[in-house]
PDB file of N, CA and C in Angstrom:
ATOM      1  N   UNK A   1       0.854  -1.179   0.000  1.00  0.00           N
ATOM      2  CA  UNK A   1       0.000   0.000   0.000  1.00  0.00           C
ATOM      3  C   UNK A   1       0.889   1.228   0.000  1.00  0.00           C
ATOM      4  N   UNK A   2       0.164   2.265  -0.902  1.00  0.00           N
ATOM      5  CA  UNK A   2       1.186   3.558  -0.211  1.00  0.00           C
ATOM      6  C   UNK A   2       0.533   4.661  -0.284  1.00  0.00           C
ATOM      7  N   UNK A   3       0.828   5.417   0.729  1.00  0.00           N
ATOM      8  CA  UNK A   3       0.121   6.393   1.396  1.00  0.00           C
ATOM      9  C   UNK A   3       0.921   7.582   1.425  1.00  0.00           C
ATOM     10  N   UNK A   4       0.304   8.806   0.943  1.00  0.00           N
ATOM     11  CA  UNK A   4       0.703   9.855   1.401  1.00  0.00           C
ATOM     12  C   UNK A   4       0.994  10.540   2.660  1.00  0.00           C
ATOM     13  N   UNK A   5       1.064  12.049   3.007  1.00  0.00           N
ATOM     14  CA  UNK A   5       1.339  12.418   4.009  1.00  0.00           C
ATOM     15  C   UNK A   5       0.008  13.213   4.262  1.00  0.00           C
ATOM     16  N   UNK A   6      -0.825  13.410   3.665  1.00  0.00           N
ATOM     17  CA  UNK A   6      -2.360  13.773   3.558  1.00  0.00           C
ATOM     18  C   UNK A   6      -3.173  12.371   4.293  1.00  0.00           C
ATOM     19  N   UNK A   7      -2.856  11.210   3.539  1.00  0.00           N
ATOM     20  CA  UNK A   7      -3.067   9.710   3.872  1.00  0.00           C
ATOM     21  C   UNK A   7      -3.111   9.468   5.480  1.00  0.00           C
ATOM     22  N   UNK A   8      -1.806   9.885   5.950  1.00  0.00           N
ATOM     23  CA  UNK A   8      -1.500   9.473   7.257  1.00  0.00           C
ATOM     24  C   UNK A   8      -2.211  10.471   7.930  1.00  0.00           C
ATOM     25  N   UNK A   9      -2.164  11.603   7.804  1.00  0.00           N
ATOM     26  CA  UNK A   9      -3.020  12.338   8.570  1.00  0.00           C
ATOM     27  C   UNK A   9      -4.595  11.909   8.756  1.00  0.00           C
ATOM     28  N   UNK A  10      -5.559  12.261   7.792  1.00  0.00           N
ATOM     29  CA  UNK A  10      -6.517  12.017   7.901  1.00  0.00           C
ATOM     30  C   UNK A  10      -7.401  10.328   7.304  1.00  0.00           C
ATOM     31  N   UNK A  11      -6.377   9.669   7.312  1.00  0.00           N
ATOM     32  CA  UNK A  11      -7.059   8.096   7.274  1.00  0.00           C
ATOM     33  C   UNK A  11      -6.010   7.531   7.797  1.00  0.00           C
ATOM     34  N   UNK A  12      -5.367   7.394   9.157  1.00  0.00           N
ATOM     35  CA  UNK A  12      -4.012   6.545   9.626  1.00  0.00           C
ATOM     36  C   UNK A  12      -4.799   5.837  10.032  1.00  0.00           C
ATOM     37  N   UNK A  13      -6.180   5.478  10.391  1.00  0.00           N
ATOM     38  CA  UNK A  13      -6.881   4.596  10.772  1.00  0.00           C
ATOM     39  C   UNK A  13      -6.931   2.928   9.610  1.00  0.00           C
ATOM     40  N   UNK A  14      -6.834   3.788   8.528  1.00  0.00           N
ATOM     41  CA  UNK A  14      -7.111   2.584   7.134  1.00  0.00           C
ATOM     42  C   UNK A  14      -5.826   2.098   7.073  1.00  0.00           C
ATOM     43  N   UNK A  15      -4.562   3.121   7.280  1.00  0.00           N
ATOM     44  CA  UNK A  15      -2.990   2.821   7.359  1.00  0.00           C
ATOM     45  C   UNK A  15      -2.837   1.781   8.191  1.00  0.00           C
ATOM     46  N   UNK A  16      -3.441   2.009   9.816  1.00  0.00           N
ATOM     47  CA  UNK A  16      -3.367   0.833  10.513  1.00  0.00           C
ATOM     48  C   UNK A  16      -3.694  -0.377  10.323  1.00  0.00           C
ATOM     49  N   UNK A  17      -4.666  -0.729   9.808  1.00  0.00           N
ATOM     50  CA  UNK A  17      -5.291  -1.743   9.281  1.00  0.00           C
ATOM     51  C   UNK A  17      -4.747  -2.702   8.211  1.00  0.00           C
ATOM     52  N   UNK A  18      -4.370  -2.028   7.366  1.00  0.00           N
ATOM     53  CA  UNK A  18      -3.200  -2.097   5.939  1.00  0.00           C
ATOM     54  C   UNK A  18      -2.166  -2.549   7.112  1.00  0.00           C
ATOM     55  N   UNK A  19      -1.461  -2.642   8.195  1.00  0.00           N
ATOM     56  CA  UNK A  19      -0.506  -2.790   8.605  1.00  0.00           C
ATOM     57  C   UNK A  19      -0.963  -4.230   8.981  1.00  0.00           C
ATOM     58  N   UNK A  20      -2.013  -4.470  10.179  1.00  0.00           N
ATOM     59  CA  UNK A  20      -2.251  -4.941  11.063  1.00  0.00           C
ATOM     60  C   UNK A  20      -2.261  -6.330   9.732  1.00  0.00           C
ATOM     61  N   UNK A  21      -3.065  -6.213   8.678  1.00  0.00           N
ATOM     62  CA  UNK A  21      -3.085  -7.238   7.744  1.00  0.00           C
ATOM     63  C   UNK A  21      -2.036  -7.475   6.972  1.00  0.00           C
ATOM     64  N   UNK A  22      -0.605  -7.404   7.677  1.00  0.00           N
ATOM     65  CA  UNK A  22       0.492  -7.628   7.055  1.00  0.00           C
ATOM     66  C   UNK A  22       1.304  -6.775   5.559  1.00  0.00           C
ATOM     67  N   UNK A  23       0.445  -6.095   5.588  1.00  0.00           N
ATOM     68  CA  UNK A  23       0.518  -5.270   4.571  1.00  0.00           C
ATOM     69  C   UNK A  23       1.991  -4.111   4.647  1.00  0.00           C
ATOM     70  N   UNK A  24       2.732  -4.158   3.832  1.00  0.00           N
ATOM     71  CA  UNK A  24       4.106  -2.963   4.112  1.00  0.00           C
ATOM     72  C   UNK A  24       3.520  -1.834   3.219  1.00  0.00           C
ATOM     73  N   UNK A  25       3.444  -0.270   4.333  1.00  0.00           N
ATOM     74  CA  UNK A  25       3.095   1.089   3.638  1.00  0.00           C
ATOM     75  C   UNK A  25       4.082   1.814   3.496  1.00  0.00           C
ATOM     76  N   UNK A  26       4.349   2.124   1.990  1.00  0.00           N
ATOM     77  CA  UNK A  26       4.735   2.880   1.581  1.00  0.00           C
ATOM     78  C   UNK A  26       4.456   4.356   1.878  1.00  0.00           C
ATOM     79  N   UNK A  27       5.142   5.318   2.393  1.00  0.00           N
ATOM     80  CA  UNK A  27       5.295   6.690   2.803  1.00  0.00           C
ATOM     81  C   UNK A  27       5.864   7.300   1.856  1.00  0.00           C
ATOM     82  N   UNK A  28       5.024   8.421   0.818  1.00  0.00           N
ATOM     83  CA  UNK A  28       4.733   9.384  -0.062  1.00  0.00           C
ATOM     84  C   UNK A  28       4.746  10.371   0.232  1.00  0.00           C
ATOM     85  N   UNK A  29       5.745  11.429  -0.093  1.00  0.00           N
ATOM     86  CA  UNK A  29       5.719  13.009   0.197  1.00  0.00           C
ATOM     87  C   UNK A  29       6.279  13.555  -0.915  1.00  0.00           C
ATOM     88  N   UNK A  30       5.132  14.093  -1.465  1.00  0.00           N
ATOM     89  CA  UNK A  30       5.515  15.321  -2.766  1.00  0.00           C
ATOM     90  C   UNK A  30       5.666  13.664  -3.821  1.00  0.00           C
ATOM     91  N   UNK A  31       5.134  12.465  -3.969  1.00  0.00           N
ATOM     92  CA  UNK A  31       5.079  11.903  -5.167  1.00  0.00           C
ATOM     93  C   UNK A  31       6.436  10.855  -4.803  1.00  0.00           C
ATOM     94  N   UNK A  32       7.107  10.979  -4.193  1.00  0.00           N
ATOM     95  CA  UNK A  32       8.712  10.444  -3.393  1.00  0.00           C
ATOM     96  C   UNK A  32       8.486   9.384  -2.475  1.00  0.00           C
ATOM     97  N   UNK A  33       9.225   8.050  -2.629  1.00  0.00           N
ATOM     98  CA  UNK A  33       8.982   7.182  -1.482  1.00  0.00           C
ATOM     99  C   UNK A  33       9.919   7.788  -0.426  1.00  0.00           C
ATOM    100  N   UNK A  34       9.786   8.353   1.025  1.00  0.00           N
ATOM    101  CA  UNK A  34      10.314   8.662   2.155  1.00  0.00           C
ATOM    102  C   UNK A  34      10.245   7.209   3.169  1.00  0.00           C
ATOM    103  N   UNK A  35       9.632   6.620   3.092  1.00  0.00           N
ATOM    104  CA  UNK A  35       9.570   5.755   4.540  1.00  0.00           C
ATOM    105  C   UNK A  35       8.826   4.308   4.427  1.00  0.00           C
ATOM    106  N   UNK A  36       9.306   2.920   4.693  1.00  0.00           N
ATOM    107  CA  UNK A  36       8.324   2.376   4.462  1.00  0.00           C
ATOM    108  C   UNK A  36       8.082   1.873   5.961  1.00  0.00           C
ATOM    109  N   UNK A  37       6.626   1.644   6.599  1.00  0.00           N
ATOM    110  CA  UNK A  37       6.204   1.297   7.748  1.00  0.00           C
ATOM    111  C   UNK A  37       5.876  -0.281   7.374  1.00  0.00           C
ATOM    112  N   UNK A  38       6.465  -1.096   8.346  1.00  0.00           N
ATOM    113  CA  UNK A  38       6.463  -2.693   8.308  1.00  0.00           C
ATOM    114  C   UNK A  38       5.638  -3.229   9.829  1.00  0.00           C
ATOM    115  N   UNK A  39       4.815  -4.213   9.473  1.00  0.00           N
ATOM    116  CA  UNK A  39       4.863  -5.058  10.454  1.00  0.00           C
ATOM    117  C   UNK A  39       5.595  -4.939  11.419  1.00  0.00           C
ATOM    118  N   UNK A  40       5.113  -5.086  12.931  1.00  0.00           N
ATOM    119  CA  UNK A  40       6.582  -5.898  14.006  1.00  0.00           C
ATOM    120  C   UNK A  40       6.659  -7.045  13.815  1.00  0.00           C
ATOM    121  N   UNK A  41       5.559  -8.274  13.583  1.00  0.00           N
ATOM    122  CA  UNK A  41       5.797  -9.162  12.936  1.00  0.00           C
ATOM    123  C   UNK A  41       6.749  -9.869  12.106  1.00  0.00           C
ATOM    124  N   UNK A  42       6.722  -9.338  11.299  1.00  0.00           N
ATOM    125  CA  UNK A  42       7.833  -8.929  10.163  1.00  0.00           C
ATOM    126  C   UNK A  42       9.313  -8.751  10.623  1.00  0.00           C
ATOM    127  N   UNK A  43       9.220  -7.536  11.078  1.00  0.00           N
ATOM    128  CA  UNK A  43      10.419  -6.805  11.304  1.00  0.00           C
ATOM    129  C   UNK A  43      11.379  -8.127  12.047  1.00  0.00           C
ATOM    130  N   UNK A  44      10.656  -8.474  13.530  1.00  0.00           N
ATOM    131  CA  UNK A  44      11.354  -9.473  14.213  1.00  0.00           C
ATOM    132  C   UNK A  44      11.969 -10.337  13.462  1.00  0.00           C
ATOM    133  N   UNK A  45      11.554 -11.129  12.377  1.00  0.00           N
ATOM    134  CA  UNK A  45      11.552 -12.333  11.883  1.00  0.00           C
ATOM    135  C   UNK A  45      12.945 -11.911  10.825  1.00  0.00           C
ATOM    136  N   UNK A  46      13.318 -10.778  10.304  1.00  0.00           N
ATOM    137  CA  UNK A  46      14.142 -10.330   9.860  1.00  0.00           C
ATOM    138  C   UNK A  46      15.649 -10.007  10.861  1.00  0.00           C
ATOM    139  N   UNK A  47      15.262  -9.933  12.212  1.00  0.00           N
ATOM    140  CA  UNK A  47      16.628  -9.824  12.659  1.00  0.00           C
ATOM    141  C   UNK A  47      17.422 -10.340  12.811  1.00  0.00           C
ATOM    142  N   UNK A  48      18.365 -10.036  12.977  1.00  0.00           N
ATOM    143  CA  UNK A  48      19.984 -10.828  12.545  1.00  0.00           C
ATOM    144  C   UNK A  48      20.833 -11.642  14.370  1.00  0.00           C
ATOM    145  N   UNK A  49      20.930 -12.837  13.976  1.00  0.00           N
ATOM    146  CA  UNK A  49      21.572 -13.170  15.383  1.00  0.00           C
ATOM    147  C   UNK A  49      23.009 -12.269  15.851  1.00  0.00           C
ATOM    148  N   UNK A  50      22.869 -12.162  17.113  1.00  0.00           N
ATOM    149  CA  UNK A  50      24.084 -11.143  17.321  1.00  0.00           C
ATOM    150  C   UNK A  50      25.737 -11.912  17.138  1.00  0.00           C
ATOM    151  N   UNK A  51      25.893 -13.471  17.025  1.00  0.00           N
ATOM    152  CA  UNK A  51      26.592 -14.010  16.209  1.00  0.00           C
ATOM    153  C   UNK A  51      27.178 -13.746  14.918  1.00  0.00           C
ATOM    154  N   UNK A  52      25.801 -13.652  13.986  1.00  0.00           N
ATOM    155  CA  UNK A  52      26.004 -13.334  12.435  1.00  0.00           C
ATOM    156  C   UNK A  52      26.127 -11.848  11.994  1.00  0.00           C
ATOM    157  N   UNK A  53      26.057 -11.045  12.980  1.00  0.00           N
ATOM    158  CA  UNK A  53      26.942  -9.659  12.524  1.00  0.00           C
ATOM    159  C   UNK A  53      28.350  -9.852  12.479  1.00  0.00           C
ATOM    160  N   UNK A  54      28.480  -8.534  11.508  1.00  0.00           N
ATOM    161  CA  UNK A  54      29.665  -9.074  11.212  1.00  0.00           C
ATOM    162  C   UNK A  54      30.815  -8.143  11.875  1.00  0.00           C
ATOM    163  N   UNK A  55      30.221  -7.495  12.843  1.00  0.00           N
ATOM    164  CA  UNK A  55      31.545  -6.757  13.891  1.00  0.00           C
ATOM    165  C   UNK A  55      31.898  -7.915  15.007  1.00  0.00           C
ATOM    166  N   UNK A  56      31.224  -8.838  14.961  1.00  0.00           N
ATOM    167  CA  UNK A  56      31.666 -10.330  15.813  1.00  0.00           C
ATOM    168  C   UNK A  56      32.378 -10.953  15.358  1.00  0.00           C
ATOM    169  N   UNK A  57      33.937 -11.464  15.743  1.00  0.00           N
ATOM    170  CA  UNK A  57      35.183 -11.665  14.990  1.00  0.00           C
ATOM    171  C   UNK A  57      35.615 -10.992  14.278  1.00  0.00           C
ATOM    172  N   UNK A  58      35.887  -9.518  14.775  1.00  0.00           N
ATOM    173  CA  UNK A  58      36.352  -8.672  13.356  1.00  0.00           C
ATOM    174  C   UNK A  58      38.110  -8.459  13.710  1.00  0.00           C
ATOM    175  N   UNK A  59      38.071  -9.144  15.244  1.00  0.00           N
ATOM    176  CA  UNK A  59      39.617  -8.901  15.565  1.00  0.00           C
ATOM    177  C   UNK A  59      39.708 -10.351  15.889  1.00  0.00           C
ATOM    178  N   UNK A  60      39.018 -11.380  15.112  1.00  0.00           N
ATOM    179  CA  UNK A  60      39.389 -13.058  15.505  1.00  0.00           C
ATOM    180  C   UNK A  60      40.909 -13.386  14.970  1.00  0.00           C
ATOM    181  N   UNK A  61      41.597 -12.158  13.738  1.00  0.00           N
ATOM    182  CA  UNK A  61      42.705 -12.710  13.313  1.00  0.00           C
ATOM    183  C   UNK A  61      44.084 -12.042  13.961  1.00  0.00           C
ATOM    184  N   UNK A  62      43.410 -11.060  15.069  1.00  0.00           N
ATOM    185  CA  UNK A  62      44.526 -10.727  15.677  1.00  0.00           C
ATOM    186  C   UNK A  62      45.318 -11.398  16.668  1.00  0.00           C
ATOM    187  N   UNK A  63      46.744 -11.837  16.588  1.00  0.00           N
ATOM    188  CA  UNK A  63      47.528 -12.341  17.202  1.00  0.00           C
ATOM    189  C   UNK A  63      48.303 -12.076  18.718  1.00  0.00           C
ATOM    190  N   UNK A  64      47.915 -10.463  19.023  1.00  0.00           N
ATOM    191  CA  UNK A  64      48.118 -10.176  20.163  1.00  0.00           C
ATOM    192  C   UNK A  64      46.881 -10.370  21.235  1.00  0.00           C
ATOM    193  N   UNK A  65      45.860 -10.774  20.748  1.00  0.00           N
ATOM    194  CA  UNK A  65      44.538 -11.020  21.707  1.00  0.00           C
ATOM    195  C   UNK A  65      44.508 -12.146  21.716  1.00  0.00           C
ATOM    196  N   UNK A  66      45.698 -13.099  22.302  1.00  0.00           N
ATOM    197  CA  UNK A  66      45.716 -14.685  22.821  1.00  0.00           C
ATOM    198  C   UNK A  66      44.811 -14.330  24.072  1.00  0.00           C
ATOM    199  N   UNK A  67      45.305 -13.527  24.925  1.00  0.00           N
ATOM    200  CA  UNK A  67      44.037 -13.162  25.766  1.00  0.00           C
ATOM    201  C   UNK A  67      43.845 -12.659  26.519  1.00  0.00           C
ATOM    202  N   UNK A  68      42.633 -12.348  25.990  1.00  0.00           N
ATOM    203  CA  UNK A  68      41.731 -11.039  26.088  1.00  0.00           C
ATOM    204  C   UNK A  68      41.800 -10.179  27.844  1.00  0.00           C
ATOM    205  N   UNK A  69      41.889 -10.888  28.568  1.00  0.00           N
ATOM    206  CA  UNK A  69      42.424 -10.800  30.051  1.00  0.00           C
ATOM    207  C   UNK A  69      42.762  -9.651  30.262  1.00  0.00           C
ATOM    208  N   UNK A  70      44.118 -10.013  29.794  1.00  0.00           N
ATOM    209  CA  UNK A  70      45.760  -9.202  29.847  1.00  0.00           C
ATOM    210  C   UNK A  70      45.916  -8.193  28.816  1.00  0.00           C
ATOM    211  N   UNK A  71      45.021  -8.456  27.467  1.00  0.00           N
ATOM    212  CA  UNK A  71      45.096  -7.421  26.621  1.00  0.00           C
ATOM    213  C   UNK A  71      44.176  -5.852  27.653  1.00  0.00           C
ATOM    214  N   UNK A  72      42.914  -6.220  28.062  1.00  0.00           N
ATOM    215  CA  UNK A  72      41.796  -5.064  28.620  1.00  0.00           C
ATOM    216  C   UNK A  72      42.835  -4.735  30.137  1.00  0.00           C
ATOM    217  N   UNK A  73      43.666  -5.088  30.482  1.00  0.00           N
ATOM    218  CA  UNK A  73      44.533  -5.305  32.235  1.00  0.00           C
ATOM    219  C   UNK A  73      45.596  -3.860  31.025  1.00  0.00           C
ATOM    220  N   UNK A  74      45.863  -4.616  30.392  1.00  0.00           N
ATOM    221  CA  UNK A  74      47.111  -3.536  29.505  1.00  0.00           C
ATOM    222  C   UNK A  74      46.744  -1.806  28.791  1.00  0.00           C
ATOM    223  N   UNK A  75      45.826  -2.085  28.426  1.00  0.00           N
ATOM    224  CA  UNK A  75      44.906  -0.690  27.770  1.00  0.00           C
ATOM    225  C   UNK A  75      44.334   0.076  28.864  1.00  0.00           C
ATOM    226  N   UNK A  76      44.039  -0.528  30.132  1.00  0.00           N
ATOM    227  CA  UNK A  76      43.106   0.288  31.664  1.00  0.00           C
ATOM    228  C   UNK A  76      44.768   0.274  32.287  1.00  0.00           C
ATOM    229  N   UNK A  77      45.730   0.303  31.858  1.00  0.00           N
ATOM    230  CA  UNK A  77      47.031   0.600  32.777  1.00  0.00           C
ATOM    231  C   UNK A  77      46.812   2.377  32.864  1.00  0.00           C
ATOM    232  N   UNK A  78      47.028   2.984  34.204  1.00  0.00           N
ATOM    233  CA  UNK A  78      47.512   4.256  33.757  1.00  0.00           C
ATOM    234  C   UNK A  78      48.469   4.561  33.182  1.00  0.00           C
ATOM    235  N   UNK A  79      48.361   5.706  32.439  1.00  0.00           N
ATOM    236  CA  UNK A  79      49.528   6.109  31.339  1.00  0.00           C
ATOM    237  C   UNK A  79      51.111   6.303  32.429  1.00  0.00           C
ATOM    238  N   UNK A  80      50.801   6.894  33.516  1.00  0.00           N
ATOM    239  CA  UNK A  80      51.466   7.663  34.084  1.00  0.00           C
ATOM    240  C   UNK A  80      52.173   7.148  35.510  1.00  0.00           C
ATOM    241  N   UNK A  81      52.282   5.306  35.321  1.00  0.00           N
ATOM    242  CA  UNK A  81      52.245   4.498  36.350  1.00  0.00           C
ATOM    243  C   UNK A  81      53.794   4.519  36.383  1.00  0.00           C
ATOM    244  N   UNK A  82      54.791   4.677  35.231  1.00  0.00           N
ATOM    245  CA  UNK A  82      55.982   3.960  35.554  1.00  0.00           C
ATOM    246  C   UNK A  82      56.889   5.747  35.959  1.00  0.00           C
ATOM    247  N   UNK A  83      56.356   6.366  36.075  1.00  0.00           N
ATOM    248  CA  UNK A  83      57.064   7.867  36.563  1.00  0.00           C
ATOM    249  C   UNK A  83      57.275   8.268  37.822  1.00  0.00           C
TER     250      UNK A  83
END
């Protein structure tokens, strides 16, 4: 479905409905797709395990993080400890 910004104002009631029946609305301003409103339904079923992102192992090939311990013990050292 797609709906203007006239649409949403004075029929967000029919918008809701269009939603509630699985329906994805398209958001129209000046003739332009701006926004599309989805299901939560939906949306959930699309999210990504926090495993399969891909900032998870992005330092798996680094060789100085044998471990991780002593690396976070080394970086929280104060700068200003050996003076």
């Amino acid at each position: 479905m797609k709906a203007s910004i006239v649409d949403l104002r004075y029929r967000m009631k029919d918008v809701l409905r269009a939603i509630d029946r699985g329906d994805t609305v398209t958001v129209l301003y000046r003739g332009k797709e701006k926004a599309k409103l989805v299901p939560i339904a939906d949306a959930r079923k699309r999210r990504m395990k926090v495993e399969d992102h891909p900032f998870c192992g992005m330092w798996s090939n680094r060789e100085d993080l044998g471990d991780p311990g002593a690396y976070v013990r080394k970086i929280r050292r104060p700068r200003l400890r050996g003076l």
